[in-house]
C-alpha atoms as a PDB file:
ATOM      1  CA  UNK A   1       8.151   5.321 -28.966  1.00  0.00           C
ATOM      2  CA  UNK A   2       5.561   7.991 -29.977  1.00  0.00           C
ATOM      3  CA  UNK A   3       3.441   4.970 -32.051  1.00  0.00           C
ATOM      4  CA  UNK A   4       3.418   2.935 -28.331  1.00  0.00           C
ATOM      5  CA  UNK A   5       2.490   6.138 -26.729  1.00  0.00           C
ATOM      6  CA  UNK A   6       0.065   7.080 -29.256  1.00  0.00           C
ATOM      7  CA  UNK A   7      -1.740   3.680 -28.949  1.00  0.00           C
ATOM      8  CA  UNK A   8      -1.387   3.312 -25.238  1.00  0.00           C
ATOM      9  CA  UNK A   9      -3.068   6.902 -24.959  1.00  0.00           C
ATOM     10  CA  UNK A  10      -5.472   6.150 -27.399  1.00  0.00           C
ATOM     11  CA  UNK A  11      -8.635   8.677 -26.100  1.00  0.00           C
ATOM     12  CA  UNK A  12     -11.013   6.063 -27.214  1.00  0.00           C
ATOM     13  CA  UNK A  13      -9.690   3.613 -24.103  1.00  0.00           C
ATOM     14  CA  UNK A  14      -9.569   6.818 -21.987  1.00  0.00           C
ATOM     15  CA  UNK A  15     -12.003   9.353 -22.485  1.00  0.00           C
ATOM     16  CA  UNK A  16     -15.976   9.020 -23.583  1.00  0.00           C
ATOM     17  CA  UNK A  17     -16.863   9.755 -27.155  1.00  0.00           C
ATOM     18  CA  UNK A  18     -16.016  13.384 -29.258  1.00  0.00           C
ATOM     19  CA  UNK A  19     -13.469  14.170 -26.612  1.00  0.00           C
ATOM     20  CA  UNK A  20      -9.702  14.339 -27.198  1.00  0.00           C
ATOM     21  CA  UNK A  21      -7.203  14.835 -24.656  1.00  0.00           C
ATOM     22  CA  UNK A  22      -6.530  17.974 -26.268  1.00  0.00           C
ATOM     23  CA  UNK A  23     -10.073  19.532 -25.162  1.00  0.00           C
ATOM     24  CA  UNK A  24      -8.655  19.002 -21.527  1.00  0.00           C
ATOM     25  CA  UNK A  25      -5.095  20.531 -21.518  1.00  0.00           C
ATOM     26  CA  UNK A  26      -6.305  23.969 -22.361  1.00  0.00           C
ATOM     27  CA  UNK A  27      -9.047  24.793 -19.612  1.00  0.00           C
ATOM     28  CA  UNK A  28     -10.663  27.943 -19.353  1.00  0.00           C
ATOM     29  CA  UNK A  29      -9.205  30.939 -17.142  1.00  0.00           C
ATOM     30  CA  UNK A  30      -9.661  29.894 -13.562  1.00  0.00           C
ATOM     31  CA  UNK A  31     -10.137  26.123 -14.072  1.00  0.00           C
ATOM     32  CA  UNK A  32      -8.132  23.174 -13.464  1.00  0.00           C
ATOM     33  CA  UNK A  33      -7.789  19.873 -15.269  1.00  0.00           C
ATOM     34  CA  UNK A  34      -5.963  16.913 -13.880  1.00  0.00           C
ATOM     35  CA  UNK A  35      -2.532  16.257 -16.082  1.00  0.00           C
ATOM     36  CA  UNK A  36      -0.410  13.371 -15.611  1.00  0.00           C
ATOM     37  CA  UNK A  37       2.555  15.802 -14.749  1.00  0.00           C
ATOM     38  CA  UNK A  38       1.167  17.474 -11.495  1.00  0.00           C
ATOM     39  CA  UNK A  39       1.799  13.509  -9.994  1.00  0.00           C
ATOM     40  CA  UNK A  40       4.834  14.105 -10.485  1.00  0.00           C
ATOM     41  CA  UNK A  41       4.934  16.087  -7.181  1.00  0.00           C
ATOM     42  CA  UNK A  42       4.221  12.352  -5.483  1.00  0.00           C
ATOM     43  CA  UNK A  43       7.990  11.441  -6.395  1.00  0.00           C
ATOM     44  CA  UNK A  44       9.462  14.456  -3.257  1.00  0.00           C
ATOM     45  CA  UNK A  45       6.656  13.775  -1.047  1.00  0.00           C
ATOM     46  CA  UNK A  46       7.026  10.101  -0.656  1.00  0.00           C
ATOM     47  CA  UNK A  47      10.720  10.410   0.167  1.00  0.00           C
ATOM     48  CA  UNK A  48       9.219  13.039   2.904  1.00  0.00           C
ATOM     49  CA  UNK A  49       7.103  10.762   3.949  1.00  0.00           C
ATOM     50  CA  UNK A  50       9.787   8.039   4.456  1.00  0.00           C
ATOM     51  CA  UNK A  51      11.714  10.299   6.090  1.00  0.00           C
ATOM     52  CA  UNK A  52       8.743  11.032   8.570  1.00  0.00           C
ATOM     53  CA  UNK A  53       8.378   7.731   8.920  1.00  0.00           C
ATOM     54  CA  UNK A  54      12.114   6.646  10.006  1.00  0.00           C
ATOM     55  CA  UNK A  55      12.148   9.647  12.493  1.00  0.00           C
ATOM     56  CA  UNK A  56       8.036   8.469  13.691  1.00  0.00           C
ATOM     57  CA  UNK A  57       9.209   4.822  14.213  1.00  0.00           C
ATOM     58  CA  UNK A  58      12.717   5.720  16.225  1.00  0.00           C
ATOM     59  CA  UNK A  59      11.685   8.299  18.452  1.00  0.00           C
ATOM     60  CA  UNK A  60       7.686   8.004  19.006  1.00  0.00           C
ATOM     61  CA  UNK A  61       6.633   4.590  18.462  1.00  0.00           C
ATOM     62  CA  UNK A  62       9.774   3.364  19.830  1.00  0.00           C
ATOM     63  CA  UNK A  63       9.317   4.878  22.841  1.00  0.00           C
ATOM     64  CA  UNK A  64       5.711   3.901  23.466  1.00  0.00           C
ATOM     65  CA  UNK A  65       7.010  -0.266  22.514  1.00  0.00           C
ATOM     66  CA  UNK A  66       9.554   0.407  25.688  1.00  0.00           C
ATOM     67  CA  UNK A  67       6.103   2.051  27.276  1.00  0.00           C
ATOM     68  CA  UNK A  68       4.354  -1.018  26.724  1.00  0.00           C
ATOM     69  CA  UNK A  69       6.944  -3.378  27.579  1.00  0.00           C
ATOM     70  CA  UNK A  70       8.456  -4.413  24.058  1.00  0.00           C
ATOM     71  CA  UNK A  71      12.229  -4.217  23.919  1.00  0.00           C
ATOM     72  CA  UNK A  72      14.324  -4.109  20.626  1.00  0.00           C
ATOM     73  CA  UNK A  73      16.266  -7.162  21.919  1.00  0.00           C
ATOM     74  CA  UNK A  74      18.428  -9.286  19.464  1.00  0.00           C
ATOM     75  CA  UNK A  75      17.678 -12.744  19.373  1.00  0.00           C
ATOM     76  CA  UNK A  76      20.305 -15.367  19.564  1.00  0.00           C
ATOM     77  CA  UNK A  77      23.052 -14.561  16.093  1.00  0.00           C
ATOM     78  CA  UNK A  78      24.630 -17.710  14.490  1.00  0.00           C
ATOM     79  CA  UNK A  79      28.181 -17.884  15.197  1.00  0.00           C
ATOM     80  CA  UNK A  80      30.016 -16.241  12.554  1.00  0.00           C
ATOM     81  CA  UNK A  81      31.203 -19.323   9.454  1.00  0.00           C
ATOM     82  CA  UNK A  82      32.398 -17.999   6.172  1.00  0.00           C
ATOM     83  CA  UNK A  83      31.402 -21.632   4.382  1.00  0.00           C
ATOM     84  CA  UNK A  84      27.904 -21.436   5.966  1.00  0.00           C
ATOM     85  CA  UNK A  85      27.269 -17.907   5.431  1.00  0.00           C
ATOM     86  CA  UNK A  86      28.548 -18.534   1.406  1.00  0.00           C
ATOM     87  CA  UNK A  87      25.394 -21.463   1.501  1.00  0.00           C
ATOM     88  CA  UNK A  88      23.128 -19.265   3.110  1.00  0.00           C
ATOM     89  CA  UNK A  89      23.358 -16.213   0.860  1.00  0.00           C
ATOM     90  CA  UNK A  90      23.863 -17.655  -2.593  1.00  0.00           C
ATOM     91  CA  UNK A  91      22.245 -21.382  -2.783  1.00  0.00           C
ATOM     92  CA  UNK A  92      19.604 -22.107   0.133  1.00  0.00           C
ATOM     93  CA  UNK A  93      18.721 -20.867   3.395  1.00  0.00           C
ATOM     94  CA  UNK A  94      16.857 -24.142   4.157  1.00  0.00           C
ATOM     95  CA  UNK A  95      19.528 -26.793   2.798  1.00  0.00           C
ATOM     96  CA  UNK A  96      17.795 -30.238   2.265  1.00  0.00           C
ATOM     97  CA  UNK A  97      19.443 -34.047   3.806  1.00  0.00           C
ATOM     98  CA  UNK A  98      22.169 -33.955   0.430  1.00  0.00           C
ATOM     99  CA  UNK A  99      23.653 -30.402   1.506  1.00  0.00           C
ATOM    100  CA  UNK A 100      23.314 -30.969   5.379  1.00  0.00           C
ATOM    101  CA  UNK A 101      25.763 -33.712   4.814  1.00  0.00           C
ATOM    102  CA  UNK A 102      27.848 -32.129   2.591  1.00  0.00           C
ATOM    103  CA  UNK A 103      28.470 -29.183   4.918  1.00  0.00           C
ATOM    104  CA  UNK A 104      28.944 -31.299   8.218  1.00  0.00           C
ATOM    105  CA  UNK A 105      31.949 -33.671   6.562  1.00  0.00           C
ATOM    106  CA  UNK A 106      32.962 -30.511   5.438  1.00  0.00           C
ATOM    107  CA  UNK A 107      32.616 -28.506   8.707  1.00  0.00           C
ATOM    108  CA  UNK A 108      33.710 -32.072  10.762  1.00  0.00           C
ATOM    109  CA  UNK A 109      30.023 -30.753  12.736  1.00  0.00           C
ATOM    110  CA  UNK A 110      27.333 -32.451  13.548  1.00  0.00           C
ATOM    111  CA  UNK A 111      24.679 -32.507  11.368  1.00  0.00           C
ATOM    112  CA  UNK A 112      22.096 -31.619  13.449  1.00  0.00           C
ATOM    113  CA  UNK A 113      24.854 -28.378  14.760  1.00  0.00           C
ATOM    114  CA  UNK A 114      24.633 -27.247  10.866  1.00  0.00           C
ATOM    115  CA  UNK A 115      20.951 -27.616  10.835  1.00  0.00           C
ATOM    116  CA  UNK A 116      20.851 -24.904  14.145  1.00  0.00           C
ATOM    117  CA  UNK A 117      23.173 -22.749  12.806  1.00  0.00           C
ATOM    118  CA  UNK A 118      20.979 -22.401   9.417  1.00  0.00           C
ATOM    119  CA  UNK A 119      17.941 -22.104  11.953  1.00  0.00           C
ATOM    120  CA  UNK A 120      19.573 -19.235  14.123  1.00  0.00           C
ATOM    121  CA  UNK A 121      20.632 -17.643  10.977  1.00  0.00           C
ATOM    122  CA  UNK A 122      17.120 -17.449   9.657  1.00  0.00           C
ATOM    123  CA  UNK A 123      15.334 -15.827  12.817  1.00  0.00           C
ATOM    124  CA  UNK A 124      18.419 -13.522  12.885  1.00  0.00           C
ATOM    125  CA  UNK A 125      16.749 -11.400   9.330  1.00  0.00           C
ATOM    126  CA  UNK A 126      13.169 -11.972  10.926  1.00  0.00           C
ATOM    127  CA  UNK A 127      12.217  -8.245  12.373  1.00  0.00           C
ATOM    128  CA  UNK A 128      12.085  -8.498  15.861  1.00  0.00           C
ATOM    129  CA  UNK A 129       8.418  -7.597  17.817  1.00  0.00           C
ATOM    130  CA  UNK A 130       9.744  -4.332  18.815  1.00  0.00           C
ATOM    131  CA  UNK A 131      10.152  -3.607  14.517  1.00  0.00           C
ATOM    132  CA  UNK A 132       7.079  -4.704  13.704  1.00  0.00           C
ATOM    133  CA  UNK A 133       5.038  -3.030  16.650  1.00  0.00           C
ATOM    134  CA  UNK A 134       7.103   0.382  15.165  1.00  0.00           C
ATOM    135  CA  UNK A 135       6.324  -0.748  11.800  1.00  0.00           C
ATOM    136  CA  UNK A 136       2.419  -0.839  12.334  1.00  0.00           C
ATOM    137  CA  UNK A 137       2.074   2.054  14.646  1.00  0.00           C
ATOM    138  CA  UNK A 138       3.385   4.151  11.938  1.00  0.00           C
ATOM    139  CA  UNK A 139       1.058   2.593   9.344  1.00  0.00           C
ATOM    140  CA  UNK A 140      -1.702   2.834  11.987  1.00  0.00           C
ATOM    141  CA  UNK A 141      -0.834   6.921  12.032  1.00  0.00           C
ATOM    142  CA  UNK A 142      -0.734   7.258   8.725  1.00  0.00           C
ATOM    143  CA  UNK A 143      -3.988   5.859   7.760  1.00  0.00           C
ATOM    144  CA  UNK A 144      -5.943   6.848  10.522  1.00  0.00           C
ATOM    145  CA  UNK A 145      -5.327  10.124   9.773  1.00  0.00           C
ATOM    146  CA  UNK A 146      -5.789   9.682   5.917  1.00  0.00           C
ATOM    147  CA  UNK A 147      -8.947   8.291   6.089  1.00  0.00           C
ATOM    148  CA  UNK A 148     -10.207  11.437   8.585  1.00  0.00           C
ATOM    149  CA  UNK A 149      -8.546  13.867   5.881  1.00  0.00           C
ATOM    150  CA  UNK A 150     -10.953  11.744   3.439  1.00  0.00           C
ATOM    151  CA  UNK A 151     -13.853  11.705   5.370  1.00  0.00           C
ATOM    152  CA  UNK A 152     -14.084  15.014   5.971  1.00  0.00           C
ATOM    153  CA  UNK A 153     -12.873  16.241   2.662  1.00  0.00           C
ATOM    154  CA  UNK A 154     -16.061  13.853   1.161  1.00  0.00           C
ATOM    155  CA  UNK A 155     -18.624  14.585   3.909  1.00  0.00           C
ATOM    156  CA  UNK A 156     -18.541  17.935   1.817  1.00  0.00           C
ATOM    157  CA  UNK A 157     -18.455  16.415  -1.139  1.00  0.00           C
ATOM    158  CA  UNK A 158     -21.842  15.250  -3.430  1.00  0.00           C
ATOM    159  CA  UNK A 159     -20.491  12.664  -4.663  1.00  0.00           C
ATOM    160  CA  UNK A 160     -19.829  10.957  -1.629  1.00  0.00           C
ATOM    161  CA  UNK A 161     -24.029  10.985  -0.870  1.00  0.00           C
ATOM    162  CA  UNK A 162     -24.887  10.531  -4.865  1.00  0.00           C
ATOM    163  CA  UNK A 163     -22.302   8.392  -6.930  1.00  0.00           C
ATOM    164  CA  UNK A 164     -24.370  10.060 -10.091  1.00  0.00           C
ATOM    165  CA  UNK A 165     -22.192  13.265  -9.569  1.00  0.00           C
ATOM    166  CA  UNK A 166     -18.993  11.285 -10.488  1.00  0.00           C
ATOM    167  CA  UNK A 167     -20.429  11.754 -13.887  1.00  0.00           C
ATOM    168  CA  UNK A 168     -22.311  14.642 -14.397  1.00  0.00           C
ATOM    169  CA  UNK A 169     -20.065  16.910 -16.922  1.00  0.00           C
ATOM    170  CA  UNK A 170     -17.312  14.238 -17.380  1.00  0.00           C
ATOM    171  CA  UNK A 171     -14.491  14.732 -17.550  1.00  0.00           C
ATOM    172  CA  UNK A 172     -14.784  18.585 -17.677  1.00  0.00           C
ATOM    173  CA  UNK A 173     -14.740  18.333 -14.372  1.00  0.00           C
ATOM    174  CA  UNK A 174     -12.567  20.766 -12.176  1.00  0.00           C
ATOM    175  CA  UNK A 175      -9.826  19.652  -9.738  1.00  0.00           C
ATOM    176  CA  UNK A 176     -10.461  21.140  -6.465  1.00  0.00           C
ATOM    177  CA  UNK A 177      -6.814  21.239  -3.962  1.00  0.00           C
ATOM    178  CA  UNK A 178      -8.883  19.723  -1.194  1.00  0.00           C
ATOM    179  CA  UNK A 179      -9.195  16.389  -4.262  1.00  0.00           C
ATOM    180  CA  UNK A 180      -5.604  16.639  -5.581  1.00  0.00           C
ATOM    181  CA  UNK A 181      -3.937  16.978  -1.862  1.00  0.00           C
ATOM    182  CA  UNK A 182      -5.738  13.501  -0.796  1.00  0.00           C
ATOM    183  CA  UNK A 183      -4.845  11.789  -4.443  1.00  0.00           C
ATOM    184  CA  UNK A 184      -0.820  12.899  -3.927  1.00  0.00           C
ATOM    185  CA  UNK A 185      -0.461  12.183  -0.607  1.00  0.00           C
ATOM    186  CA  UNK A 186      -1.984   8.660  -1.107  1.00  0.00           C
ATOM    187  CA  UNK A 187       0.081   8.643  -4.213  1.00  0.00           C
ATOM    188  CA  UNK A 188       3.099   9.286  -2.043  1.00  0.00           C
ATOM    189  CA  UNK A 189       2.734   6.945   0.468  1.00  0.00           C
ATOM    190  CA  UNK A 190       1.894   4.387  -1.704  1.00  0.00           C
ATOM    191  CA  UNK A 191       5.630   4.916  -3.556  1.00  0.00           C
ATOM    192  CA  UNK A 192       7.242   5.513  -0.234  1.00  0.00           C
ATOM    193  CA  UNK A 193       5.959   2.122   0.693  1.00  0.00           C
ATOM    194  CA  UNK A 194       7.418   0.601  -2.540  1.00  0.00           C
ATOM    195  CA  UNK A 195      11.070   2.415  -1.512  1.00  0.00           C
ATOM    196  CA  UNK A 196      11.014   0.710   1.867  1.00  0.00           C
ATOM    197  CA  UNK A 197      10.695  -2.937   0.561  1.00  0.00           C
ATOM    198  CA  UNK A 198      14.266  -2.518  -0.597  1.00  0.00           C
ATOM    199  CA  UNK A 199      15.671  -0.850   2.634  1.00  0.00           C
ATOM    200  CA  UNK A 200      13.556  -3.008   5.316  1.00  0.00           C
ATOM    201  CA  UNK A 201      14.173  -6.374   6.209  1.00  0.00           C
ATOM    202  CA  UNK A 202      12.962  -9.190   3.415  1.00  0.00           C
ATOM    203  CA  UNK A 203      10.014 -10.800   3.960  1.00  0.00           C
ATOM    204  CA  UNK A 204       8.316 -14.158   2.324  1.00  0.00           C
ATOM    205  CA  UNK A 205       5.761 -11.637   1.054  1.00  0.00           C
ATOM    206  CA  UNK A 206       8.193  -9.400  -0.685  1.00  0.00           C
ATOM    207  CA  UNK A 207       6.759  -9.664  -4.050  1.00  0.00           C
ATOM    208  CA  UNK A 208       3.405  -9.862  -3.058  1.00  0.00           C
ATOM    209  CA  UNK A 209       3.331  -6.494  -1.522  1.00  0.00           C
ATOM    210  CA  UNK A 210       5.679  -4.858  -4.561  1.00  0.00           C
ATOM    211  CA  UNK A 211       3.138  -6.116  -6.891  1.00  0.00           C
ATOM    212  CA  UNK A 212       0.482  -4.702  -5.209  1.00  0.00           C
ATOM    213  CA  UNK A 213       1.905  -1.655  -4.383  1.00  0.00           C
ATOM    214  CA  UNK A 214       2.991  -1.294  -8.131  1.00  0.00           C
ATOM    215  CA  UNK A 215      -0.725  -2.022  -8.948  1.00  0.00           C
ATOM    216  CA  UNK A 216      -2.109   0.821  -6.741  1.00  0.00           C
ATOM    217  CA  UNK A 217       0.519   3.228  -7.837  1.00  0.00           C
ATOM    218  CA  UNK A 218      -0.740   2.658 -11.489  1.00  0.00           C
ATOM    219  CA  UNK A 219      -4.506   2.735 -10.653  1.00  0.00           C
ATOM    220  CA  UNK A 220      -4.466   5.964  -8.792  1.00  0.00           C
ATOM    221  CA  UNK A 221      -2.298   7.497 -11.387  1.00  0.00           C
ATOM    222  CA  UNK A 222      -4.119   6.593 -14.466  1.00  0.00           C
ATOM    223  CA  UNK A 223      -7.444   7.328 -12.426  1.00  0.00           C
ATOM    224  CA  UNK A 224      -5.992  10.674 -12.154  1.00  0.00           C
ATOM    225  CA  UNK A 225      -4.718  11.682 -15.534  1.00  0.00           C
ATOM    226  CA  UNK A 226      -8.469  10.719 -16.903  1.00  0.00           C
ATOM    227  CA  UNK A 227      -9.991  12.812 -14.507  1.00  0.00           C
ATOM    228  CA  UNK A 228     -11.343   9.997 -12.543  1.00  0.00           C
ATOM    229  CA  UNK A 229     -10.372  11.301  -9.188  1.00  0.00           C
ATOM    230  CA  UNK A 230     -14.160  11.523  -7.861  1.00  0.00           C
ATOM    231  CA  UNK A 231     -14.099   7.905  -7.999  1.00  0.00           C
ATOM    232  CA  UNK A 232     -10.927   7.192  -7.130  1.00  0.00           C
ATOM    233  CA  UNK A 233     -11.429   9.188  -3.797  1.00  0.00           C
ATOM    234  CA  UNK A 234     -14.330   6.902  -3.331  1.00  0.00           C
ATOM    235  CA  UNK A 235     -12.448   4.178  -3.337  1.00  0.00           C
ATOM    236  CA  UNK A 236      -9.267   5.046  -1.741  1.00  0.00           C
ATOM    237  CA  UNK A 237     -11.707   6.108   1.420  1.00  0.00           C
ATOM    238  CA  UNK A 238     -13.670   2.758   1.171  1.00  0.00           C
ATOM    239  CA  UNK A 239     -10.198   1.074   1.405  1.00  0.00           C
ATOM    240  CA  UNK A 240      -8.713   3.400   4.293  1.00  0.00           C
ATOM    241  CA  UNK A 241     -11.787   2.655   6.577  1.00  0.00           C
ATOM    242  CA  UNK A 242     -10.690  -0.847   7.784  1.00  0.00           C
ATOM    243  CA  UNK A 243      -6.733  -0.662   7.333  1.00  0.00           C
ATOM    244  CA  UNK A 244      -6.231   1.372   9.890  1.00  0.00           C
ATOM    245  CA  UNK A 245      -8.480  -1.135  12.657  1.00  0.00           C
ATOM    246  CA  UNK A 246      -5.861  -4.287  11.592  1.00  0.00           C
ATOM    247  CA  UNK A 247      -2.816  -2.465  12.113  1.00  0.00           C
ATOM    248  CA  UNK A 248      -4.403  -1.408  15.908  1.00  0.00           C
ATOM    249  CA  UNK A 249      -5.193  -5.072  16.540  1.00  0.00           C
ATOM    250  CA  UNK A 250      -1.494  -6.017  14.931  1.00  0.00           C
ATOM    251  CA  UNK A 251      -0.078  -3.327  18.031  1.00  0.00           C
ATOM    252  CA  UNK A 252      -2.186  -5.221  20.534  1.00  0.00           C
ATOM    253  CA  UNK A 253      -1.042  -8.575  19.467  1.00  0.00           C
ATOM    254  CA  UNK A 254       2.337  -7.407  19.509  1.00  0.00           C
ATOM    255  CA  UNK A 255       1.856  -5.747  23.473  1.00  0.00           C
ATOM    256  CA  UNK A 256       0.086  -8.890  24.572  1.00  0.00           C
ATOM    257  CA  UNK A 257      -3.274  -6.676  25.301  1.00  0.00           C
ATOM    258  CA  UNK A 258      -5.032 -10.333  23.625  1.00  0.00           C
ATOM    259  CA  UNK A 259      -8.741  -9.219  24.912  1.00  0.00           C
ATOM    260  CA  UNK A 260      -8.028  -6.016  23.265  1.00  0.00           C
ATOM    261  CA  UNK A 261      -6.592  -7.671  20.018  1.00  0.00           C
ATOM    262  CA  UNK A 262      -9.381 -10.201  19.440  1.00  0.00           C
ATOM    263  CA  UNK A 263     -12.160  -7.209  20.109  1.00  0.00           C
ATOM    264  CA  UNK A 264     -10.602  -4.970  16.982  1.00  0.00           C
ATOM    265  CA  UNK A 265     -10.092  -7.807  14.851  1.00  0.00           C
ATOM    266  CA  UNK A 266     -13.769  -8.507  15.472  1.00  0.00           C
ATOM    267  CA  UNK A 267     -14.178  -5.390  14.384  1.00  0.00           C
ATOM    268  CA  UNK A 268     -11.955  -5.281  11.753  1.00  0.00           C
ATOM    269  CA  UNK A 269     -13.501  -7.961  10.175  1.00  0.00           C
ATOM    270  CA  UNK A 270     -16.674  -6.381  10.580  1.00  0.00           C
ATOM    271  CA  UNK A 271     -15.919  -3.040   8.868  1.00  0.00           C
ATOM    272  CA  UNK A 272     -14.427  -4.735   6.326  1.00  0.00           C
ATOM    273  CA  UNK A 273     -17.470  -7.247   4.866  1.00  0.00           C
ATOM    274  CA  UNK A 274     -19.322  -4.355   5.171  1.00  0.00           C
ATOM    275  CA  UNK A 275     -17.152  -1.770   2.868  1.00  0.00           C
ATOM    276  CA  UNK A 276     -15.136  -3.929   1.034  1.00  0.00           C
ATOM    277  CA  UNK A 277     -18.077  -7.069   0.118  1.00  0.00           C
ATOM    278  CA  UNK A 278     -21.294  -4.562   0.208  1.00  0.00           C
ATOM    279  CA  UNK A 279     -20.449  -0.936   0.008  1.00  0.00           C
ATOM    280  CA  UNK A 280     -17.596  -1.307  -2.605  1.00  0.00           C
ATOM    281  CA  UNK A 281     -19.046  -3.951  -4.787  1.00  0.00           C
ATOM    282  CA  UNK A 282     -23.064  -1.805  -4.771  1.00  0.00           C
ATOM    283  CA  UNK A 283     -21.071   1.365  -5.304  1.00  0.00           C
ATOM    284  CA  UNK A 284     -19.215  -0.545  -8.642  1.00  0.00           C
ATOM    285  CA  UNK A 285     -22.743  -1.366 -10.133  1.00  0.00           C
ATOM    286  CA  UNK A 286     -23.407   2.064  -9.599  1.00  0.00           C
ATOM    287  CA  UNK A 287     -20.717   3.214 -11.782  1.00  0.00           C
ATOM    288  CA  UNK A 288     -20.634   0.534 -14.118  1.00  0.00           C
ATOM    289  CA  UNK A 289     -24.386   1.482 -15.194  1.00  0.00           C
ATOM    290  CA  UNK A 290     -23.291   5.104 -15.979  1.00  0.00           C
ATOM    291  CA  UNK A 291     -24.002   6.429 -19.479  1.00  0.00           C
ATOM    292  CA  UNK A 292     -20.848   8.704 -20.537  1.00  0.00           C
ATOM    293  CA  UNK A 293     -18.587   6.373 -18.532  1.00  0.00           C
ATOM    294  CA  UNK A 294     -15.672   5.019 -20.812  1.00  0.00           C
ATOM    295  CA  UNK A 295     -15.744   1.246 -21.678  1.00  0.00           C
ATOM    296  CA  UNK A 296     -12.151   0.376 -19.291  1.00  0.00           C
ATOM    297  CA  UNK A 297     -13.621   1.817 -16.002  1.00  0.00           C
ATOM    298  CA  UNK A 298     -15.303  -1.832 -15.053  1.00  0.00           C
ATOM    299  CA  UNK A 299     -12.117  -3.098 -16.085  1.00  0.00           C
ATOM    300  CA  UNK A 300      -9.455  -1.068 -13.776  1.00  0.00           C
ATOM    301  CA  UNK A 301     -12.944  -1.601 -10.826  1.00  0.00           C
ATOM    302  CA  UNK A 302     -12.755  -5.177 -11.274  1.00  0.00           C
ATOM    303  CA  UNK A 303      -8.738  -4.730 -11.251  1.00  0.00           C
ATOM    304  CA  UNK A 304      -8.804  -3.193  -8.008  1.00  0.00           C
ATOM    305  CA  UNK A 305     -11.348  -5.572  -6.624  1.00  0.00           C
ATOM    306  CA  UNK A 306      -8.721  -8.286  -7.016  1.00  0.00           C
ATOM    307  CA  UNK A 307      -5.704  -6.892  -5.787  1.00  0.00           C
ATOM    308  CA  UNK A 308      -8.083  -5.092  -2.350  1.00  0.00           C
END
């Protein structure tokens, strides 16, 4: 184990040239390093944050669905079959012609009664309109306010005005709180979002969106422990700028406000050409020119461009 952690460490991957991870972890008096360990402090906060965000979706955002006209009805439940529900769970939820059959001489039903029952059974794990109008307002909180807790913790910032400054004195450069509170609570949310996948209802998307929360959990920590945070901040805003405009269209869709939907997916759409197709991919030619910059930052860049 200490070989693979030696080579996966190796501080020619991670760091520039003549400096050793050991030249960060003892800091002068009154100055701060990033270290892996203080993400640790992630792990509490995202359970917080889940726990914000069951209370958030059952007493506020339920409240303004019943506001709006949404009501957590339940749809029509298949009639309760022991042989069916044994199909459904463990072979198929969609049984083809061969199994149809099977189950109706079986059953002595109709074929086309087994079919419905399978149907009904499906829509009865799909998350009603009320869940998913819930589901986004919280999401819609949550990055709204992020991204104004970015903004205004860049506007201050230089490197937001003059990408140059993610470099100058790398990677002796200090961690400020105002930096480490926006990288943990993204941190956070983005693990809080992972725990949810296995307590929410399953979607066809399921291992879409673990993979790529798994891959933004592991480029904002490893951006981190290297001391790339004035970068990653960068980024992290650039992303938070249009997420929060979809999930406001997804709550109009969901109240029927359709003018209103169609106008901030316009938008949406907008904001997002501009900061994920122009601002994100100028600002990565930017950093990829950088003297002093290690050799894998255009690779984890080009990483996140993918997965965005």
């Amino acid at each position: 184990m200490a070989a693979l952690s030696a080579w996966f460490w190796n501080e020619r991957f991670w760091l520039p040239h003549n400096v050793t991870w050991a030249d960060l972890a003892d800091p002068a008096p009154g100055v701060e390093y990033p270290k892996a360990g203080h993400l640790l402090a992630a792990l509490p906060l995202a359970v917080g944050i889940f726990a914000v965000r069951i209370l958030f979706e059952r007493f506020i955002a339920s409240a303004c669905a019943r506001r709006l006209h949404i009501q957590a009805g339940v749809g029509r439940r298949a009639q309760p079959n022991a042989v069916l529900e044994k199909v459904f769970t463990s072979i198929t939820t969609n049984p083809d012609t061969r199994h149809l059959d099977g189950l109706s001489k079986q059953l002595d039903w109709d074929v086309r009664k087994v079919q419905r029952w399978f149907r009904h059974r499906r829509n009865q794990d799909k998350p009603g309109t009320h869940t998913k109008f819930c589901e986004s307002m919280w999401r819609f909180t949550f990055y709204l306010g992020i991204f104004i807790y970015g903004l205004q913790f860049l506007w201050q910032s230089p490197w937001l005005w003059d990408t140059r400054h993610c470099w100058y004195g790398y990677p002796y450069q200090v961690m400020t709180s105002g930096l480490y509170h926006y990288y943990v609570i993204e941190l956070a949310f983005y693990w809080s979002l992972m725990f949810s996948q296995f307590i929410d209802i399953k979607r066809k998307d399921f291992l879409v969106m673990f993979i790529h929360h798994l891959a933004t959990v592991g480029l904002v920590s490893f951006s981190y422990a290297n001391n790339m945070a004035r970068v990653g901040s960068l980024v992290l805003c650039v992303h938070d700028t249009s997420d929060f405009l979809l999930e406001a269209a997804k709550m109009a869709n969901y109240a029927k406000y359709q003018r209103l939907c169609d106008f901030l997916f316009i938008v949406f759409s907008v904001v997002f050409f501009i900061t994920r197709l122009v601002i994100y991919p100028l600002s990565h030619k930017a950093v990829k020119g950088k003297p002093q910059c290690p050799s894998h930052v255009t690779v984890c860049i080009q990483f996140a461009n993918q997965i965005s």
